[in-house]
N, C-alpha and C. Protein backbone atom coordinates (compact mmCIF):
# COMPACT_ATOMS: atom_id res chain seq x y z
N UNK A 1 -9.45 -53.58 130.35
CA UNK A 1 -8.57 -52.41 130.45
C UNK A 1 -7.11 -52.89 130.47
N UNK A 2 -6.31 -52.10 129.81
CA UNK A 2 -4.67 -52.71 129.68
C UNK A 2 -4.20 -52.82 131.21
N UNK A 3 -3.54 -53.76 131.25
CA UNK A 3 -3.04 -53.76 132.47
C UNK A 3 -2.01 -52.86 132.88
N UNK A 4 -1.23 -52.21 131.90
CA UNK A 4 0.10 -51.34 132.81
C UNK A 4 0.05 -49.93 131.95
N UNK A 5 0.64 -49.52 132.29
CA UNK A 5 0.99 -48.13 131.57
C UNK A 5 2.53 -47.77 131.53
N UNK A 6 2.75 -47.20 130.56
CA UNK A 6 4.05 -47.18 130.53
C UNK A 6 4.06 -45.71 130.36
N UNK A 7 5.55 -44.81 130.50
CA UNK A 7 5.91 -43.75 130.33
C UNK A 7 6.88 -43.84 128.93
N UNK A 8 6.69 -43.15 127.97
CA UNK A 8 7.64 -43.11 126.71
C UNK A 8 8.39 -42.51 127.01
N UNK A 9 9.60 -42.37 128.16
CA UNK A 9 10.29 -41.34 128.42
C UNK A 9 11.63 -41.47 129.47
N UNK A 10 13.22 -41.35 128.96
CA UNK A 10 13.99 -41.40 130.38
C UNK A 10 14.08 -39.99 130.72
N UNK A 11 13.14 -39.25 131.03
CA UNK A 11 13.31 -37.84 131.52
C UNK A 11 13.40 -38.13 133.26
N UNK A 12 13.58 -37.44 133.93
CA UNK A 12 13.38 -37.98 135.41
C UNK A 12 12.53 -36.63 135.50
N UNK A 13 12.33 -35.36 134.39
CA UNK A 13 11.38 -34.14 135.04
C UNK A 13 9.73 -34.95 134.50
N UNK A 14 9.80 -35.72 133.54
CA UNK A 14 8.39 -36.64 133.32
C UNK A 14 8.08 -37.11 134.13
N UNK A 15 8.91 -37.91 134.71
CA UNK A 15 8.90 -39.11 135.97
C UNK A 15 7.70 -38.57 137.01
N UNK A 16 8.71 -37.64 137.31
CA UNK A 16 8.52 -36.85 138.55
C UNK A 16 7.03 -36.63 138.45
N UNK A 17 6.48 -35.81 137.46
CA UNK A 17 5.18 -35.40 136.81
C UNK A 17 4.05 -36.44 137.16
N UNK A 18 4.43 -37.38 136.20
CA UNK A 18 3.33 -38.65 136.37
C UNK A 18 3.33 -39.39 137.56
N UNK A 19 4.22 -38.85 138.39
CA UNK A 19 3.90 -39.67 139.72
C UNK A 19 3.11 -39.06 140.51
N UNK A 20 3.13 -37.63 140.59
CA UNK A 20 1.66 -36.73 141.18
C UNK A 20 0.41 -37.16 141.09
N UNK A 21 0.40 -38.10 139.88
CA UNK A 21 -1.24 -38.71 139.66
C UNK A 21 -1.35 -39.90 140.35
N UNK A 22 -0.25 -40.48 141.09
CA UNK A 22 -0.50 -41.57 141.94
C UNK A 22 -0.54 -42.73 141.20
N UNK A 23 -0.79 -42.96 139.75
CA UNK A 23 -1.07 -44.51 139.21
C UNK A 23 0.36 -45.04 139.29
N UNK A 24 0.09 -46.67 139.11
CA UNK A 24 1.15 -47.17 139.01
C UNK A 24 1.76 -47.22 137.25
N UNK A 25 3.34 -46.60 137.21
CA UNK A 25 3.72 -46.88 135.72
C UNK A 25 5.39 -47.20 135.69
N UNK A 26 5.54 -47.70 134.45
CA UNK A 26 7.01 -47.53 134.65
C UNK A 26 7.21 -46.94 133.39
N UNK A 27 8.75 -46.71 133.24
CA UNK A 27 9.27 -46.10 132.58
C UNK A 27 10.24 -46.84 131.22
N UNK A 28 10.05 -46.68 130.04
CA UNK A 28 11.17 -47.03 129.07
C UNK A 28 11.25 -45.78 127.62
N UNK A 29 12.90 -45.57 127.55
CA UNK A 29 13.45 -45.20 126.70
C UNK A 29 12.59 -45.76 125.21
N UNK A 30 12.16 -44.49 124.15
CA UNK A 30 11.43 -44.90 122.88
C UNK A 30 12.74 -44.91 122.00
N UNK A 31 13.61 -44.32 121.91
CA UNK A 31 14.89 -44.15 120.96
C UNK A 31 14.37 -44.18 119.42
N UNK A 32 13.81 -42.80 119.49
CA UNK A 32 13.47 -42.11 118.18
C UNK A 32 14.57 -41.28 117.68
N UNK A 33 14.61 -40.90 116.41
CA UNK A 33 15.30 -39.65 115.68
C UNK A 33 13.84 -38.34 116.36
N UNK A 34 15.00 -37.43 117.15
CA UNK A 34 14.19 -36.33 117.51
C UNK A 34 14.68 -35.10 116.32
N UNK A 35 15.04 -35.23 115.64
CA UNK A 35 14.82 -34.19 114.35
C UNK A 35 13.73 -33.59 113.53
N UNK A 36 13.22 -32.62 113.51
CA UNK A 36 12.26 -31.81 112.52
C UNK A 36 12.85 -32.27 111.44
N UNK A 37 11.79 -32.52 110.40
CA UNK A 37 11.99 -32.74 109.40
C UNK A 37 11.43 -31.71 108.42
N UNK A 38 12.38 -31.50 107.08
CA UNK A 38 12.98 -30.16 106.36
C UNK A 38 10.94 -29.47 106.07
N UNK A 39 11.09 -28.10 106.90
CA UNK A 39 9.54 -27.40 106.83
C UNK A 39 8.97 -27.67 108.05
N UNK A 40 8.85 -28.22 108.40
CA UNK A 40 8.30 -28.93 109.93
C UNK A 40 8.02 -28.01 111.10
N UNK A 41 6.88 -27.59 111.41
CA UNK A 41 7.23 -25.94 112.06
C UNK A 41 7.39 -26.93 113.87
N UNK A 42 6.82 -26.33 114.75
CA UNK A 42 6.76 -26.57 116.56
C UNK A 42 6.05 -27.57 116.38
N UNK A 43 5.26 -26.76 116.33
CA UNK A 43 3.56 -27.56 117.23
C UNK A 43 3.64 -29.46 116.36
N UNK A 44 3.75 -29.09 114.78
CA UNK A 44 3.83 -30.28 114.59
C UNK A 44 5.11 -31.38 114.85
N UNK A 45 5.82 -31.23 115.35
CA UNK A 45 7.16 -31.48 115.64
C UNK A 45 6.99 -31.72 116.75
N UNK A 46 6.39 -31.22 117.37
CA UNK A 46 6.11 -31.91 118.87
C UNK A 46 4.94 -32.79 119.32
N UNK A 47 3.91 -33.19 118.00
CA UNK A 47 2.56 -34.06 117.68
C UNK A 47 3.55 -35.10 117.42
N UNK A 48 4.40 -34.88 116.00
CA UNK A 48 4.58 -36.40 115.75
C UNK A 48 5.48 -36.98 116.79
N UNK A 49 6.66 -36.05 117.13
CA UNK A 49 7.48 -36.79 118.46
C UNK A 49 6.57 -37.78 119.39
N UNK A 50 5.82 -37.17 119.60
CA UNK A 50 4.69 -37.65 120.57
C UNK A 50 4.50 -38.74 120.84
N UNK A 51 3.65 -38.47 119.52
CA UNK A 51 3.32 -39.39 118.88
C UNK A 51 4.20 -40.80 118.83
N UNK A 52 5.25 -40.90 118.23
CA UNK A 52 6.36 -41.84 117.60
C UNK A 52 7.29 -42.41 118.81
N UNK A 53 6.95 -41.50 120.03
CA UNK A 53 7.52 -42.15 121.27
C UNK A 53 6.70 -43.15 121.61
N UNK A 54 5.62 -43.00 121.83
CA UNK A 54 4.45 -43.88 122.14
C UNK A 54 4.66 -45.02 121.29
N UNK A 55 4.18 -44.96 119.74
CA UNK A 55 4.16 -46.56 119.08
C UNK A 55 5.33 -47.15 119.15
N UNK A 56 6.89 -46.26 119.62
CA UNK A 56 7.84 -46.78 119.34
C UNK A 56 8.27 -48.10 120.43
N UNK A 57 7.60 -48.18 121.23
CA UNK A 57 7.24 -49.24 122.61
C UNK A 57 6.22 -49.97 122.25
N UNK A 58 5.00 -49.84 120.95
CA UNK A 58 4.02 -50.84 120.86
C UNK A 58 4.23 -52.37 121.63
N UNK A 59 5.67 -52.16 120.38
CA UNK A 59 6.16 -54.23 120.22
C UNK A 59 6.29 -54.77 121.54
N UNK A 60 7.12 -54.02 122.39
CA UNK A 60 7.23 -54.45 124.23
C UNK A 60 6.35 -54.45 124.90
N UNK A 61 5.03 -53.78 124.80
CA UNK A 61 4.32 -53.94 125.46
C UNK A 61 3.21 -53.97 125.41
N UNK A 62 2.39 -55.23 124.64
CA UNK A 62 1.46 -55.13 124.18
C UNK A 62 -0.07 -54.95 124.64
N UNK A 63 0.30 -55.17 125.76
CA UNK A 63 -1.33 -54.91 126.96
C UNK A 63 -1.19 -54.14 127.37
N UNK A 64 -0.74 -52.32 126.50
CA UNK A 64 -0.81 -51.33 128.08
C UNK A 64 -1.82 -50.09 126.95
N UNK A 65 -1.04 -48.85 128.01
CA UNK A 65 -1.54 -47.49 127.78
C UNK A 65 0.04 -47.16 127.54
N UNK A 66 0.40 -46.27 126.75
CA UNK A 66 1.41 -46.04 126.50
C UNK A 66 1.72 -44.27 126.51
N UNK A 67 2.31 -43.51 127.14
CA UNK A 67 2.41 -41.85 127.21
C UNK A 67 3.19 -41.50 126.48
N UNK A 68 3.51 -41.03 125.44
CA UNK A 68 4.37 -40.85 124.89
C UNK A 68 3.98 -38.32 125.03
N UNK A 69 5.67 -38.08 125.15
CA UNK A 69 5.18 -36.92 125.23
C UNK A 69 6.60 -36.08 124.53
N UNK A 70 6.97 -34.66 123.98
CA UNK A 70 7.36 -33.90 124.09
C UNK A 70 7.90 -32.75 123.62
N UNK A 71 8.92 -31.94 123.78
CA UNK A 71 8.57 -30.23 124.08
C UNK A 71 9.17 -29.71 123.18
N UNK A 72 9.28 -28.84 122.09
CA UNK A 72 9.68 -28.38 121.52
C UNK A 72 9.39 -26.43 121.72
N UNK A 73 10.48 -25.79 121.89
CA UNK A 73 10.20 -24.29 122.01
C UNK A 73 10.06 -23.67 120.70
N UNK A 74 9.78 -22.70 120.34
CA UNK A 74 9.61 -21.77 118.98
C UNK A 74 10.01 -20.22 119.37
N UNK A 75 10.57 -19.97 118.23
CA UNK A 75 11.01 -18.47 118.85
C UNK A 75 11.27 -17.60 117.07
N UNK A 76 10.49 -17.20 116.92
CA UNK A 76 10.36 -16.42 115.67
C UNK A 76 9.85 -17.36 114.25
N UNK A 77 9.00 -18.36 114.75
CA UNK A 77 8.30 -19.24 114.13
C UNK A 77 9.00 -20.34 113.77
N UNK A 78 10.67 -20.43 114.54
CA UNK A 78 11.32 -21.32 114.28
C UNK A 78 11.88 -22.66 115.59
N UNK A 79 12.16 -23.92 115.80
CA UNK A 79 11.65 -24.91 116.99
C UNK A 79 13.28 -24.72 116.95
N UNK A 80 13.08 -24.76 118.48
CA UNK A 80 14.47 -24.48 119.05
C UNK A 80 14.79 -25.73 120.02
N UNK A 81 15.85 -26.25 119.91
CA UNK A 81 16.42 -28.00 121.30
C UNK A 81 16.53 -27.26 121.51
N UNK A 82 16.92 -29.07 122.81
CA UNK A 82 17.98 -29.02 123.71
C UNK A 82 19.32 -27.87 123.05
N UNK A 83 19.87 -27.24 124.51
CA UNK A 83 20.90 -26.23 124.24
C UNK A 83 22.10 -27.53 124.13
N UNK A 84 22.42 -28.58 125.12
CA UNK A 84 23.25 -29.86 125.02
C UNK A 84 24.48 -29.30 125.55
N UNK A 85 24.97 -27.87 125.80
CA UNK A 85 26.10 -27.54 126.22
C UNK A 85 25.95 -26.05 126.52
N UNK A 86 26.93 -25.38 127.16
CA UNK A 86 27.10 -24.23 127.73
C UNK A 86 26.54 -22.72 126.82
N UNK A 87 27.72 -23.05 125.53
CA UNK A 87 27.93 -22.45 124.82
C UNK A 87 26.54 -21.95 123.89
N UNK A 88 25.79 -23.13 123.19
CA UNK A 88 24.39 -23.26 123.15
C UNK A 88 23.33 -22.29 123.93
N UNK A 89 23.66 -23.31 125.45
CA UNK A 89 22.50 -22.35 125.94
C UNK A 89 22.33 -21.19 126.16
N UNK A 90 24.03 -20.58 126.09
CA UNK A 90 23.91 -19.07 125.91
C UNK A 90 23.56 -17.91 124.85
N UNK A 91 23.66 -18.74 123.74
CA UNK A 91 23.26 -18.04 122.59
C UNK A 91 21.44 -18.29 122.65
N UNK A 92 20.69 -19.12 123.32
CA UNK A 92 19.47 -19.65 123.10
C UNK A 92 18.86 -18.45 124.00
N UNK A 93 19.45 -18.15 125.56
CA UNK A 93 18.60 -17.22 126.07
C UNK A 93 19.46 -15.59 125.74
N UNK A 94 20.10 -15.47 125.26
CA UNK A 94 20.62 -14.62 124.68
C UNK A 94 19.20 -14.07 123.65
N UNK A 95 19.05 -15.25 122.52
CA UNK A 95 18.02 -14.95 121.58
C UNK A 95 16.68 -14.76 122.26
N UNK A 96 16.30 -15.26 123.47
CA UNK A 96 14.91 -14.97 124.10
C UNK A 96 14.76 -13.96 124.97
N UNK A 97 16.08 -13.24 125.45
CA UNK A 97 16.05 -12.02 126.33
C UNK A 97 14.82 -10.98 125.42
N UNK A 98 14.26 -10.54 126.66
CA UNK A 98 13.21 -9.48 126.23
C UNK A 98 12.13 -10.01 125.49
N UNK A 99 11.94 -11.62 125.09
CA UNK A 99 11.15 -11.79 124.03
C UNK A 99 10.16 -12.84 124.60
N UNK A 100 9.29 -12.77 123.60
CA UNK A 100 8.22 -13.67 123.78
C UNK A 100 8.54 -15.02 123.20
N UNK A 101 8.39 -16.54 124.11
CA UNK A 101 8.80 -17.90 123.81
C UNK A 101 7.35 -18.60 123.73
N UNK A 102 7.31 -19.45 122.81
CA UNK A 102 6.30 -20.61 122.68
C UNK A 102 6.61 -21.82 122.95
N UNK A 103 6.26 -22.51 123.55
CA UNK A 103 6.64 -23.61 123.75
C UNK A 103 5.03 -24.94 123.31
N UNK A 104 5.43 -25.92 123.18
CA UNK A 104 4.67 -27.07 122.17
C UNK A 104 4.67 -27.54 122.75
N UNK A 105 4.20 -28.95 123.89
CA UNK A 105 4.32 -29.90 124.37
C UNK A 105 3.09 -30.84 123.87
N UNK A 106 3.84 -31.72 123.10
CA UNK A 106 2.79 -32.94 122.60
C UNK A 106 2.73 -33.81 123.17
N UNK A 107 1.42 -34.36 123.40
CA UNK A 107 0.97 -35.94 124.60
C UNK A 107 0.06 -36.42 123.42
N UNK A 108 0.55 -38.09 123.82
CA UNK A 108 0.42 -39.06 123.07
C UNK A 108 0.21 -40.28 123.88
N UNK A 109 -1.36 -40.73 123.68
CA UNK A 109 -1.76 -42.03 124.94
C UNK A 109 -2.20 -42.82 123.41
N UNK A 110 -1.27 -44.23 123.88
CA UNK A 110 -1.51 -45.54 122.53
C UNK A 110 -2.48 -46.58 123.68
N UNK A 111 -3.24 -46.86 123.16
CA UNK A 111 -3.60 -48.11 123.85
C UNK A 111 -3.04 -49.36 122.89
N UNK A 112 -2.04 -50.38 123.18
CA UNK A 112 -1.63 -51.78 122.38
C UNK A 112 -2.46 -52.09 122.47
N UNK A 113 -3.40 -52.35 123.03
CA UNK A 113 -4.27 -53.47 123.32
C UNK A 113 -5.39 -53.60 122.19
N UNK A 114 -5.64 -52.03 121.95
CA UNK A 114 -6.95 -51.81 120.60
C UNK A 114 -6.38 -51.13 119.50
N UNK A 115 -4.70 -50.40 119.62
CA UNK A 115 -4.01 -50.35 118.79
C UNK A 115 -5.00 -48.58 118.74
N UNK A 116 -5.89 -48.22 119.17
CA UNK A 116 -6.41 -46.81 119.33
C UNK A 116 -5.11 -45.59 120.06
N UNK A 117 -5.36 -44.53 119.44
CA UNK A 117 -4.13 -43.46 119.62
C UNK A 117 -4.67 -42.18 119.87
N UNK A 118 -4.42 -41.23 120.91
CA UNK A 118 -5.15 -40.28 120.57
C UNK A 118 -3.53 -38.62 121.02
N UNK A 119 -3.55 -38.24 119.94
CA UNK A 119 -2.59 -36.95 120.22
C UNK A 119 -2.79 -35.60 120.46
N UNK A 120 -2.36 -34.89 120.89
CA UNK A 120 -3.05 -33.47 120.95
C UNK A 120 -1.72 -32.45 121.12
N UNK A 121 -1.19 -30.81 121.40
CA UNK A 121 -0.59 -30.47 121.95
C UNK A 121 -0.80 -29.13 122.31
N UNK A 122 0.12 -29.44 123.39
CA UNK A 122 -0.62 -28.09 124.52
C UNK A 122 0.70 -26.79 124.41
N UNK A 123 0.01 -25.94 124.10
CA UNK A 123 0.82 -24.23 123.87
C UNK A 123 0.80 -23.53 125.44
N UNK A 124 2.05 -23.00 125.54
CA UNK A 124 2.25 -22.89 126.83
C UNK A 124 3.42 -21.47 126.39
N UNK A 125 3.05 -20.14 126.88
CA UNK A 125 4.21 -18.78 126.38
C UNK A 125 4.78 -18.34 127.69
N UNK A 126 5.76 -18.05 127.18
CA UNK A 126 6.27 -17.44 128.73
C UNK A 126 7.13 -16.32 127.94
N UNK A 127 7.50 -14.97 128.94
CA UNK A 127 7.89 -13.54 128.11
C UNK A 127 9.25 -13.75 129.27
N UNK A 128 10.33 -13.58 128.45
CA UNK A 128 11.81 -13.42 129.11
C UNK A 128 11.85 -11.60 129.38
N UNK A 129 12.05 -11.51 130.65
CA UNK A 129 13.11 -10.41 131.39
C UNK A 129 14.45 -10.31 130.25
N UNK A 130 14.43 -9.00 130.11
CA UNK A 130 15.68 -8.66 129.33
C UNK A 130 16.46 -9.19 130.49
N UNK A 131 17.87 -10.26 129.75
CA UNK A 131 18.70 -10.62 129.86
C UNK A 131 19.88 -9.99 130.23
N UNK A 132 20.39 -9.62 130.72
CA UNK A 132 21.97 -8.57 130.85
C UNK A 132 23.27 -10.49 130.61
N UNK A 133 24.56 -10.42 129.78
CA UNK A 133 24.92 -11.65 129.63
C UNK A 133 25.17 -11.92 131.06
N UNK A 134 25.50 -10.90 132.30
CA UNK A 134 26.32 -11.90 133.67
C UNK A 134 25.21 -12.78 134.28
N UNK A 135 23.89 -12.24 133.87
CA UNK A 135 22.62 -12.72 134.95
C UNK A 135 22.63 -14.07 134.03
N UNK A 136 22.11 -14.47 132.79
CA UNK A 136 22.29 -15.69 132.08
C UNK A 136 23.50 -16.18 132.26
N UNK A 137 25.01 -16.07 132.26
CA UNK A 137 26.34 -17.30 132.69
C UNK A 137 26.14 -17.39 134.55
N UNK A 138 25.44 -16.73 135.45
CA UNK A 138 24.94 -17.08 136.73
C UNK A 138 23.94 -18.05 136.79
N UNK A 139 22.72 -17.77 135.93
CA UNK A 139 21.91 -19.01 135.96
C UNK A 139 22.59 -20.01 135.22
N UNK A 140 22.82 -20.21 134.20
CA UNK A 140 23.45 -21.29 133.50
C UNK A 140 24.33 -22.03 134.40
N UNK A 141 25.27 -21.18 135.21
CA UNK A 141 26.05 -21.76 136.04
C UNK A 141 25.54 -22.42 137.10
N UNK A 142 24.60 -22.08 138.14
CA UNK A 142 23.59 -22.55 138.91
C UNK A 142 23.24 -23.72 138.31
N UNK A 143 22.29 -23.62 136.99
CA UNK A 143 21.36 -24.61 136.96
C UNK A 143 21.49 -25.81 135.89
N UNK A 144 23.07 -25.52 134.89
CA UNK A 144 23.18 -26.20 134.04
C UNK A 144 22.13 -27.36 133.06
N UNK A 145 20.55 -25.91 132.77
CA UNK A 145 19.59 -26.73 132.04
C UNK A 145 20.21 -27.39 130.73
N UNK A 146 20.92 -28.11 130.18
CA UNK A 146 21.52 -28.24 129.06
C UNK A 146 20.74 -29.01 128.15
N UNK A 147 19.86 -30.04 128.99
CA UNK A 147 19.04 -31.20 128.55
C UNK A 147 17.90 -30.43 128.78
N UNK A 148 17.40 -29.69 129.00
CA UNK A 148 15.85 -28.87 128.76
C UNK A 148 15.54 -28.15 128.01
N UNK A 149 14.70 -28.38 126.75
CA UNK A 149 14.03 -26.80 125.94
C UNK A 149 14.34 -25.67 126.39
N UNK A 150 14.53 -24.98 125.55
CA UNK A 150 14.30 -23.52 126.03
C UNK A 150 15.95 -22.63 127.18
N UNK A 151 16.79 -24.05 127.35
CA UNK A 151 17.91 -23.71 128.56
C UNK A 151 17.42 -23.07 129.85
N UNK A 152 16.30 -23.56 130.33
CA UNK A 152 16.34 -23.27 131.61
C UNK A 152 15.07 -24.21 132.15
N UNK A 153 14.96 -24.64 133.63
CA UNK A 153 14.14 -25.81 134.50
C UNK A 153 13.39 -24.59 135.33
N UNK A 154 11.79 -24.43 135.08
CA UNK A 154 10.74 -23.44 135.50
C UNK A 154 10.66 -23.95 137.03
N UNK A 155 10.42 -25.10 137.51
CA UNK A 155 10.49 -25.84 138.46
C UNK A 155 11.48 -25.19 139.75
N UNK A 156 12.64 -24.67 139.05
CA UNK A 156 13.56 -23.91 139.91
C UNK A 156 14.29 -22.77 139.46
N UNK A 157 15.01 -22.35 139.61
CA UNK A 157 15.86 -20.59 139.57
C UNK A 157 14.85 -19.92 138.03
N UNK A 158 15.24 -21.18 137.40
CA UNK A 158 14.57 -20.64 135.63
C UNK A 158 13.48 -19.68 135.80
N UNK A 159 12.34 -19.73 136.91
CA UNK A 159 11.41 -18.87 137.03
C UNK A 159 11.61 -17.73 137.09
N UNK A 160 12.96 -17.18 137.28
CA UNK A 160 13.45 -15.84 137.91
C UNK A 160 14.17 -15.23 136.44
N UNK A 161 13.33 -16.17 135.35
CA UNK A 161 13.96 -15.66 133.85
C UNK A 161 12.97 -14.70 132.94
N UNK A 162 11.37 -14.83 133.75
CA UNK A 162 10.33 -14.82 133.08
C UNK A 162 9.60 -13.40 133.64
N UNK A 163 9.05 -12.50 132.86
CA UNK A 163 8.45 -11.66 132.94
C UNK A 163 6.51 -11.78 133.41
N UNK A 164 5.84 -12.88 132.55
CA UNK A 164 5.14 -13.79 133.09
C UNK A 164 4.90 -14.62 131.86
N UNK A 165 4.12 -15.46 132.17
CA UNK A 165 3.58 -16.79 131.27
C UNK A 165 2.00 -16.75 131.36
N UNK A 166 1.93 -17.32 130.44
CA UNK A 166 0.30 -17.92 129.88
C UNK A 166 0.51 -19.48 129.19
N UNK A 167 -0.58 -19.93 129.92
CA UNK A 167 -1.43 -21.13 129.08
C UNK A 167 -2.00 -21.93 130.22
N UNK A 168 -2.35 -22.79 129.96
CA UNK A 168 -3.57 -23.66 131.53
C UNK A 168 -3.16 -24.52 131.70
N UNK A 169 -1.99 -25.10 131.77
CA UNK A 169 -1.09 -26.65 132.29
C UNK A 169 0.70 -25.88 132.75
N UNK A 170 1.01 -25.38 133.64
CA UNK A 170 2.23 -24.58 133.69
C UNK A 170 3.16 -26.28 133.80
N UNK A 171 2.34 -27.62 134.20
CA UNK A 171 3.50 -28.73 133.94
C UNK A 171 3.86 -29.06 132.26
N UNK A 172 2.89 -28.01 131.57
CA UNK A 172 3.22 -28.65 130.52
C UNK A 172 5.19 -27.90 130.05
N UNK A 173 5.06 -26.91 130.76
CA UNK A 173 6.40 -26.12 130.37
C UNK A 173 7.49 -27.11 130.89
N UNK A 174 7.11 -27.80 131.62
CA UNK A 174 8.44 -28.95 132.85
C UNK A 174 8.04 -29.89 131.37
N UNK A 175 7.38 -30.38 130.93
CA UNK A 175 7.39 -31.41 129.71
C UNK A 175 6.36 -32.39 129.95
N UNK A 176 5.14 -32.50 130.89
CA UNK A 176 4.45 -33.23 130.31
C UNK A 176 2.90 -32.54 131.12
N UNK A 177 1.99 -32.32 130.34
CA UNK A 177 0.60 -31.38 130.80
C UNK A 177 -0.57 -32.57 131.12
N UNK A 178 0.27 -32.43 132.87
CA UNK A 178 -1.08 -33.11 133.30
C UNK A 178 -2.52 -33.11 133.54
N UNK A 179 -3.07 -31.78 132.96
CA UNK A 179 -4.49 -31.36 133.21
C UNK A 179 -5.02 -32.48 131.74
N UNK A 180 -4.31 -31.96 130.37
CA UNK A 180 -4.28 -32.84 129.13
C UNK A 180 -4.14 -34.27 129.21
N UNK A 181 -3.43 -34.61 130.12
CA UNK A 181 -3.27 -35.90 130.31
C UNK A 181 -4.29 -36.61 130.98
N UNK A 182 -4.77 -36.48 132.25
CA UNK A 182 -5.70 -36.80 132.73
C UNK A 182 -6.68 -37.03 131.84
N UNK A 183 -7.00 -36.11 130.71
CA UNK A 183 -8.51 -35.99 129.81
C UNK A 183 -8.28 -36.97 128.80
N UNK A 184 -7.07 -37.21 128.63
CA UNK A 184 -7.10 -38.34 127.71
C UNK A 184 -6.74 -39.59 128.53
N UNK A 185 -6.35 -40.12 129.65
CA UNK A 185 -6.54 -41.25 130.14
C UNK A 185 -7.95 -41.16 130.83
N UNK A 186 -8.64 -40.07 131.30
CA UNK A 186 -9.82 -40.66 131.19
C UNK A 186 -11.17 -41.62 129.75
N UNK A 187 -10.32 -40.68 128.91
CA UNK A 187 -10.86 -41.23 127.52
C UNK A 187 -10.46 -42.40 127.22
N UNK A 188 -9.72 -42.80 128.25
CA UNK A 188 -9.11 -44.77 127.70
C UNK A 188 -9.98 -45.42 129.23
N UNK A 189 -10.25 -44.96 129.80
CA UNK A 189 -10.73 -45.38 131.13
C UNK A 189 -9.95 -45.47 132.05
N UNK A 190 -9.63 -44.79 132.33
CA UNK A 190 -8.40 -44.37 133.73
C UNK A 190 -8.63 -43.05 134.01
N UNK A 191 -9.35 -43.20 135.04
CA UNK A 191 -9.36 -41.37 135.33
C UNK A 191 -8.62 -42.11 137.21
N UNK A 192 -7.14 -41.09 137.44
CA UNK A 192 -6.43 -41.14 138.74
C UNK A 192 -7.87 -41.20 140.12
N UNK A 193 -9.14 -39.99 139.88
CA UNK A 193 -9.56 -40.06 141.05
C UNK A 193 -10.45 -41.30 141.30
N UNK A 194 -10.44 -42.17 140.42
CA UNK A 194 -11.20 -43.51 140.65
C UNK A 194 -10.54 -44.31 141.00
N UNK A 195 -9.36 -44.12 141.48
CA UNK A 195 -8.63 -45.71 141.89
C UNK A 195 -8.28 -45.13 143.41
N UNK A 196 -7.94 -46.15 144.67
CA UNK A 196 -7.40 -45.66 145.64
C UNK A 196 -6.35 -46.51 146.37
């Protein structure tokens, strides 16, 4: 069995995630191009990211498990970033007031060791509360999600954006779905409740 596991990720909301499962891992930056490429709808856009975070650490670390994961939103069949600034994120929940959001989160476990890969991604909707603009520049102001899908962190105030949600991993909306995850590190031989 590989000896380490790594996280494909400097998120600190990943971090946070994979440490609930108790294993030991660390963390490194994949430094991919996160761009859709021209046609490229969500779901796959958030497979190959995934994906490409993961092998993009092969070379460093050749005896592990590797996580590679992440999130892309959709909103009229089209994948929406990071907002990256103010201005952004106001036009982003502006466009999701009253509406129904999809969100993609792709997980991606490489084993180096057998060079075996396995990807999947998990759909996760959540329905926005019509928006009025003072209630969105209050949260924005509060919570400055700038670096999160979608412009807002579910984890805190962001919840108070949502009318309700569906899908069966609500970590997958924070960016990485640990129910999914678990099923595929058990499929490499690591299942968390066997170690103590």
């Amino acid at each position: 069995m590989p000896r380490s596991m790594i996280l494909a990720s400097s998120s600190p909301y990943r971090r946070q995630l994979l440490e609930q499962l108790g294993l030991p891992f660390q963390c490194a930056a994949p430094h991919i191009k996160e761009e859709a490429l021209p046609g490229e709808g969500a779901e796959a856009l958030a497979r190959r990211l995934a994906a490409e975070k993961a092998t993009a650490l092969g070379a460093r670390f050749p005896d592990a498990l590797i996580i590679g994961s992440d999130q892309v939103a959709e909103l009229d069949g089209r994948p929406q970033g990071k907002p990256g600034n103010l201005e952004n994120a106001i036009r982003q929940l502006q466009a999701c007031s009253g509406r129904k959001v999809n969100f993609h989160t792709g997980i991606s476990v490489l084993d180096t060791t057998s060079g075996r890969q396995h990807t999947e991604v998990e759909k996760f909707t959540v329905y926005f509360r019509d928006l009025p603009e003072q209630q969105i520049l209050n949260y924005l102001e509060r919570e400055q999600p700038f670096d999160c899908a979608g412009s807002f962190k579910v984890e805190g105030l962001g919840i108070a954006l949502f009318e309700k949600m569906e899908g069966s991993d609500y970590n997958s909306l924070i960016g990485l779905p640990l129910i999914r995850l678990v099923t595929l590190l058990t499929e490499f031989g690591l299942n968390p409740l066997d170690t103590h």
